[in-house]
C-alpha atoms as a PDB file:
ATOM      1  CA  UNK A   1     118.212  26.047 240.301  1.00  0.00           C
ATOM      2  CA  UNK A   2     118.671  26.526 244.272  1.00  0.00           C
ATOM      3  CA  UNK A   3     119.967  22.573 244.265  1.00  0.00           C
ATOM      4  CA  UNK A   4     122.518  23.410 241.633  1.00  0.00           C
ATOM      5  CA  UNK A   5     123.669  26.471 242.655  1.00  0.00           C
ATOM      6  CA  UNK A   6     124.389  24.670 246.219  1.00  0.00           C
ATOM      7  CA  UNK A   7     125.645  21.244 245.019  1.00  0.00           C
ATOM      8  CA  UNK A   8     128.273  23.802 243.166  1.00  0.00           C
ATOM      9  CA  UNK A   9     129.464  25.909 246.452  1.00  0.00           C
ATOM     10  CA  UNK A  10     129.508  22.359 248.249  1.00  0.00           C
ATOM     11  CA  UNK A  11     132.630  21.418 246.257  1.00  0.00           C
ATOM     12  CA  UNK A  12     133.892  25.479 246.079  1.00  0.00           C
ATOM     13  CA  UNK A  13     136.032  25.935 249.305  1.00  0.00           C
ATOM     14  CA  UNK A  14     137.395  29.331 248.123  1.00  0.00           C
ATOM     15  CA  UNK A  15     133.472  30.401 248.498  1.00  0.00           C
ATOM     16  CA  UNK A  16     134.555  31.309 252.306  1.00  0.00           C
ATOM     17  CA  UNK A  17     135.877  34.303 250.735  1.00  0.00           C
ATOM     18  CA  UNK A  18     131.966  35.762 250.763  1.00  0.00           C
ATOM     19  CA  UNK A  19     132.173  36.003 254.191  1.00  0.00           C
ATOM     20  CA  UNK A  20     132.702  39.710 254.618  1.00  0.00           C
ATOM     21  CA  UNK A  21     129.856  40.073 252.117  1.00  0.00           C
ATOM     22  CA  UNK A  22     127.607  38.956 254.893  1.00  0.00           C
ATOM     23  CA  UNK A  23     125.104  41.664 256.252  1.00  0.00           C
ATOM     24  CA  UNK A  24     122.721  40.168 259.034  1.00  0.00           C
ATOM     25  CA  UNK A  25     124.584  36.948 259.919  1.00  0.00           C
ATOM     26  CA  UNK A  26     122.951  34.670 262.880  1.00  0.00           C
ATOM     27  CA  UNK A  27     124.983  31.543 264.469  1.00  0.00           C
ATOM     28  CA  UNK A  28     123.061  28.643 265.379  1.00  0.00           C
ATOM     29  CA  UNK A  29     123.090  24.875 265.623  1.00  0.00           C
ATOM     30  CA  UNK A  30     120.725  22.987 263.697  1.00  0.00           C
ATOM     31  CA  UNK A  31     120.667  19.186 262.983  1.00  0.00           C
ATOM     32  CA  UNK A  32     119.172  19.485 259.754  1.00  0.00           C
ATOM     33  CA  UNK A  33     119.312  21.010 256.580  1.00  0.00           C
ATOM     34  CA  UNK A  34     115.562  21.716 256.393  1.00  0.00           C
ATOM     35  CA  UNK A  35     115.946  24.355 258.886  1.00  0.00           C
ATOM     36  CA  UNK A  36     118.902  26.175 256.954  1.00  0.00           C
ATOM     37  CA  UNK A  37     116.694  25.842 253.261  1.00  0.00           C
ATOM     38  CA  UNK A  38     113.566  26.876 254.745  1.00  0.00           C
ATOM     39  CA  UNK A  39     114.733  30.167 256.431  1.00  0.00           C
ATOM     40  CA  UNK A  40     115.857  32.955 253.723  1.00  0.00           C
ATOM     41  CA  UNK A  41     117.705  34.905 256.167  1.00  0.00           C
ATOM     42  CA  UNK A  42     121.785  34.662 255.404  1.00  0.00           C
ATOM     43  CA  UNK A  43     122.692  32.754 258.788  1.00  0.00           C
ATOM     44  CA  UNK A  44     126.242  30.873 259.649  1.00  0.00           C
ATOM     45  CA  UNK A  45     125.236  27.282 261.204  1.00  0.00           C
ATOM     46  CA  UNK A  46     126.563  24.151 262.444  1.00  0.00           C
ATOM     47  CA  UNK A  47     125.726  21.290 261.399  1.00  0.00           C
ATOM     48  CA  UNK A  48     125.830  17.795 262.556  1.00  0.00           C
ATOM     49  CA  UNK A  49     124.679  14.903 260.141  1.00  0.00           C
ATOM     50  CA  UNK A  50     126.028  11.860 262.268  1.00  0.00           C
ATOM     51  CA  UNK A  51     129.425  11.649 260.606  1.00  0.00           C
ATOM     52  CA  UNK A  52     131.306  15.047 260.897  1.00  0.00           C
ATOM     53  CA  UNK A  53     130.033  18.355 261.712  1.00  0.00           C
ATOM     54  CA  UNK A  54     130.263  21.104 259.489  1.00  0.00           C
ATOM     55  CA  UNK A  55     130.307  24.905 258.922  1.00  0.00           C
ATOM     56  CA  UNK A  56     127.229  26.074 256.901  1.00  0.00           C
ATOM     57  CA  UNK A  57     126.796  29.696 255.486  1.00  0.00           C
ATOM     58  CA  UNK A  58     123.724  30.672 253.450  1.00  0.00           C
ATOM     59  CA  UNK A  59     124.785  34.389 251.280  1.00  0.00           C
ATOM     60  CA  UNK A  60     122.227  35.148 249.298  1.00  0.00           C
ATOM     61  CA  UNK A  61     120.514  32.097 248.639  1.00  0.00           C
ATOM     62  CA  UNK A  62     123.780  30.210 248.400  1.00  0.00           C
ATOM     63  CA  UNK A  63     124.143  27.452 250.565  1.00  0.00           C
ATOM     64  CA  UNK A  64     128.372  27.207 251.370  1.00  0.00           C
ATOM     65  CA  UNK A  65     129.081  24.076 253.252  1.00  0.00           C
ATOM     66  CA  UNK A  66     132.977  23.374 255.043  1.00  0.00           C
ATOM     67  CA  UNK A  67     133.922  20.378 257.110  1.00  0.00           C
ATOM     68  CA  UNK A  68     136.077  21.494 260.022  1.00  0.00           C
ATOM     69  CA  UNK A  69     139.509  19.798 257.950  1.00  0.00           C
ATOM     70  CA  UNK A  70     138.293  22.438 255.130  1.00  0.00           C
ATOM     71  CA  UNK A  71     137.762  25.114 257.241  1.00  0.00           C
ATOM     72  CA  UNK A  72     141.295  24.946 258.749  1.00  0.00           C
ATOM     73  CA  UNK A  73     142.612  24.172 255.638  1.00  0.00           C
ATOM     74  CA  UNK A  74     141.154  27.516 254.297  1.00  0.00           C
ATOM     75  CA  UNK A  75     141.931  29.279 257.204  1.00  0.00           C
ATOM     76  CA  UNK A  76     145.528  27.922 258.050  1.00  0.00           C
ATOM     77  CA  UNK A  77     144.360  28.018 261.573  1.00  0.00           C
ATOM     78  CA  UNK A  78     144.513  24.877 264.045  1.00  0.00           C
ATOM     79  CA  UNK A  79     140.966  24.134 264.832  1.00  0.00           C
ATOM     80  CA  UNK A  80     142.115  20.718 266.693  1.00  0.00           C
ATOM     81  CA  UNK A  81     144.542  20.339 269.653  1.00  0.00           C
ATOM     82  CA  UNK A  82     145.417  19.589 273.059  1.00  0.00           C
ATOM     83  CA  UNK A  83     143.589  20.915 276.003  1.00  0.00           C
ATOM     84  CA  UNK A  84     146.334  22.000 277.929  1.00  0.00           C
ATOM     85  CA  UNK A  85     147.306  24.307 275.018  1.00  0.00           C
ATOM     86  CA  UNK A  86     144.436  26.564 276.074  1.00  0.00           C
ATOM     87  CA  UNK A  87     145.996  27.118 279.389  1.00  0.00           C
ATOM     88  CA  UNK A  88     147.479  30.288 280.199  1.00  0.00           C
ATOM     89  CA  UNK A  89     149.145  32.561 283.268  1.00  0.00           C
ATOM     90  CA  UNK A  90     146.566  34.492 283.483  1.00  0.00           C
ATOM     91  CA  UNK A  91     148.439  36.507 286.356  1.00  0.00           C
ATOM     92  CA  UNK A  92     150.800  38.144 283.957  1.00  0.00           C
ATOM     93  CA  UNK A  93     148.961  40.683 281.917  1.00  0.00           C
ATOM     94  CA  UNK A  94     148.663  39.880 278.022  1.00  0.00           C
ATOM     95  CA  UNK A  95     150.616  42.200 275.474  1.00  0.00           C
ATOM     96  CA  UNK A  96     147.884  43.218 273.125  1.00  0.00           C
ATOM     97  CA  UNK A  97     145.454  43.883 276.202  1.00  0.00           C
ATOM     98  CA  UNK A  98     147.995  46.535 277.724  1.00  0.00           C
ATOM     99  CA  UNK A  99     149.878  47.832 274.663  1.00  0.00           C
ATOM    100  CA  UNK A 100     146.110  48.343 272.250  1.00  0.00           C
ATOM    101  CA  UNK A 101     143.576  48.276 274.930  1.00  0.00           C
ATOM    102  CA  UNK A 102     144.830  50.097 278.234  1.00  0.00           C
ATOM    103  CA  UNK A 103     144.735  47.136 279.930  1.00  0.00           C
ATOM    104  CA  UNK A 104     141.944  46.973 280.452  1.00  0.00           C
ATOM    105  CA  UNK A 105     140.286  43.446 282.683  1.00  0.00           C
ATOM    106  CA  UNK A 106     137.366  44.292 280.707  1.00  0.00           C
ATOM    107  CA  UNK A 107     137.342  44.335 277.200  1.00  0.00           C
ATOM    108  CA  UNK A 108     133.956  44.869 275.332  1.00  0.00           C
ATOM    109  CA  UNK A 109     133.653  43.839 271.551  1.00  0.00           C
ATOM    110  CA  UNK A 110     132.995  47.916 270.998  1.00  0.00           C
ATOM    111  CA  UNK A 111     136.680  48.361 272.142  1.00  0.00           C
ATOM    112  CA  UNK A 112     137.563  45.541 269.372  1.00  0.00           C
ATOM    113  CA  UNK A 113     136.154  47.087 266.259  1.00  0.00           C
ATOM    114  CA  UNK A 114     137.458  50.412 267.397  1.00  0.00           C
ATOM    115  CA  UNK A 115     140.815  49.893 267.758  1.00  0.00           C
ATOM    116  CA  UNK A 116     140.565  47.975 264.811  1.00  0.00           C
ATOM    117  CA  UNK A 117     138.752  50.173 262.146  1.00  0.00           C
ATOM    118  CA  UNK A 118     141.990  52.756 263.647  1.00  0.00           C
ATOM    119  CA  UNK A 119     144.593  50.515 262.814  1.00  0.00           C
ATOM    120  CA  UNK A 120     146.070  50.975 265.968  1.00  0.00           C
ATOM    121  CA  UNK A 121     148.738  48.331 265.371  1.00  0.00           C
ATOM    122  CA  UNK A 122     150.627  50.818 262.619  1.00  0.00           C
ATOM    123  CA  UNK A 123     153.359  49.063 260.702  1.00  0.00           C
ATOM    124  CA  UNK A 124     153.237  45.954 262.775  1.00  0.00           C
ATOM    125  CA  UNK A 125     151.948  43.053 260.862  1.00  0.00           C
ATOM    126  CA  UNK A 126     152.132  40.607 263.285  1.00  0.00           C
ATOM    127  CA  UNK A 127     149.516  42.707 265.853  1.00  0.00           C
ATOM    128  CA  UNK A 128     147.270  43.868 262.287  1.00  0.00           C
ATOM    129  CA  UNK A 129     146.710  39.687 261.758  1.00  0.00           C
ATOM    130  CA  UNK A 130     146.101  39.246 265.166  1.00  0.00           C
ATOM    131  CA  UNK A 131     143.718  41.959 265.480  1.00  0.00           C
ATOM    132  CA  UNK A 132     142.145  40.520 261.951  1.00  0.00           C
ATOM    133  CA  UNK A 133     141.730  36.982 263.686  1.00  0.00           C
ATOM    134  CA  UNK A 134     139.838  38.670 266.821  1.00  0.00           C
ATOM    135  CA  UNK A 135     137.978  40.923 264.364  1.00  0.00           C
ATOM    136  CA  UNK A 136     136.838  37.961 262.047  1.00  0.00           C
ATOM    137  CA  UNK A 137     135.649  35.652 265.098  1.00  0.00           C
ATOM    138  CA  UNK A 138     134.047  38.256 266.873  1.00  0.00           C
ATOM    139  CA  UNK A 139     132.480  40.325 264.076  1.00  0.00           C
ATOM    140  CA  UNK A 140     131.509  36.711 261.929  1.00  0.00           C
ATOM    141  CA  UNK A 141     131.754  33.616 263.734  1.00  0.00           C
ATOM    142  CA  UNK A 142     130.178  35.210 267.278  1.00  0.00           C
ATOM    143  CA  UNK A 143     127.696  37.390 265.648  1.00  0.00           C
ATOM    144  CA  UNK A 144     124.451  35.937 266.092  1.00  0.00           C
ATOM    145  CA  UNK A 145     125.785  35.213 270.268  1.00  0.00           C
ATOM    146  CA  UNK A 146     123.434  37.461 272.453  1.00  0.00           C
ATOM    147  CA  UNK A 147     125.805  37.483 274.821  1.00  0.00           C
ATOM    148  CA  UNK A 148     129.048  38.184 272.370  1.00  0.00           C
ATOM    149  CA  UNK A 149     129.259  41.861 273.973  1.00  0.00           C
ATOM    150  CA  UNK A 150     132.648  41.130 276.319  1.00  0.00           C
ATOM    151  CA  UNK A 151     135.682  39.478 274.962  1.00  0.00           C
ATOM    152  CA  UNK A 152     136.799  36.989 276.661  1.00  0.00           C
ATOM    153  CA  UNK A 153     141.000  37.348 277.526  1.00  0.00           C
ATOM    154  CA  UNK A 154     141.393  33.955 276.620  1.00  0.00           C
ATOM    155  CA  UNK A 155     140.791  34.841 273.015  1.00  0.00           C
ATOM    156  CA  UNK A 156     143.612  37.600 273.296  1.00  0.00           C
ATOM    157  CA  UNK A 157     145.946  34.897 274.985  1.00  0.00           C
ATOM    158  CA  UNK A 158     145.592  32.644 271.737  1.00  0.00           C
ATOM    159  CA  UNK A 159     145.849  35.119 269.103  1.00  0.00           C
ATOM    160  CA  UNK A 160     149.267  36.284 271.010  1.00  0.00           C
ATOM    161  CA  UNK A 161     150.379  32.954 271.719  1.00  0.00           C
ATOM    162  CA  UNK A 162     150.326  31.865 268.081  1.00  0.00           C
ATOM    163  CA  UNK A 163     149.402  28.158 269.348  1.00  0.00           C
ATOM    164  CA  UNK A 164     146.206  28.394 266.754  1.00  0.00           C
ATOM    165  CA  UNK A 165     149.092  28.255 263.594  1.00  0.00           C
ATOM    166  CA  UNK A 166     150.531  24.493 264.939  1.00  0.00           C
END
């Protein structure tokens, strides 16, 4: 029953929408599947089998499996790209830093989900699916990082630069 119910998510890329379902998520890398099946925890891995690597999320004894070209198909966000798109003036302060976040040079994930769960960006949609991006990486994709406590200002300096829709 475990194969089928699997081999059935494998070919279901709208099962990403189970994600916020997720209680006690942990991100690892793994080379096999044998370490993902024989752990019962619901964990978000990475996988590499040779050819391509993909995104693997185990919800309740559902295996969900996305290539990276499914992922950012699903997503809408541009998971491939030139280096020197992540390069940025890092002298001139960053928008949502000073106008959500004081300005501060350190932010802590803490400050994140705050200002988030307050909906500090009020009617401005633009900021709201920013803030959802940072939340979702940092709350999801992050979680199982020990060290995931600071957020880095790069991460702020893609979300407002927009560069992760091309």
């Amino acid at each position: 029953m475990r194969e089928e119910r699997r081999s059935e998510h494998l070919q279901d890329p709208i099962g990403v929408q189970n994600l916020p379902q997720i209680q006690n998520e942990n991100v690892e890398s793994s080379s096999t599947r044998g370490d993902l099946e024989k752990d019962n925890e619901e964990r978000i891995v990475v996988e590499e089998d040779g050819k391509e690597e993909a995104l693997v999320i185990r919800v309740n004894e559902t295996i969900l499996k996305f290539t990276l070209r499914t992922f950012a198909q699903i997503t809408g966000l541009n998971c491939v790209g030139v280096i020197d798109d992540f390069k940025f003036n890092t002298k001139e302060p960053n928008r949502l830093i000073v106008q959500y976040l004081g300005g501060n040079k350190l932010i802590r994930k803490s400050d994140l989900m705050s200002r988030f769960t307050k909906k500090v960006w009020t009617d401005n949609e633009d900021d709201a699916l920013k803030f959802e991006i940072l939340y979702f990486i940092h709350t999801y994709v992050y979680s199982g990082k020990r060290t995931s406590k600071r957020i880095h200002r790069i991460h702020f300096d893609l979300v407002e630069s927009d560069r992760y829709r091309q």
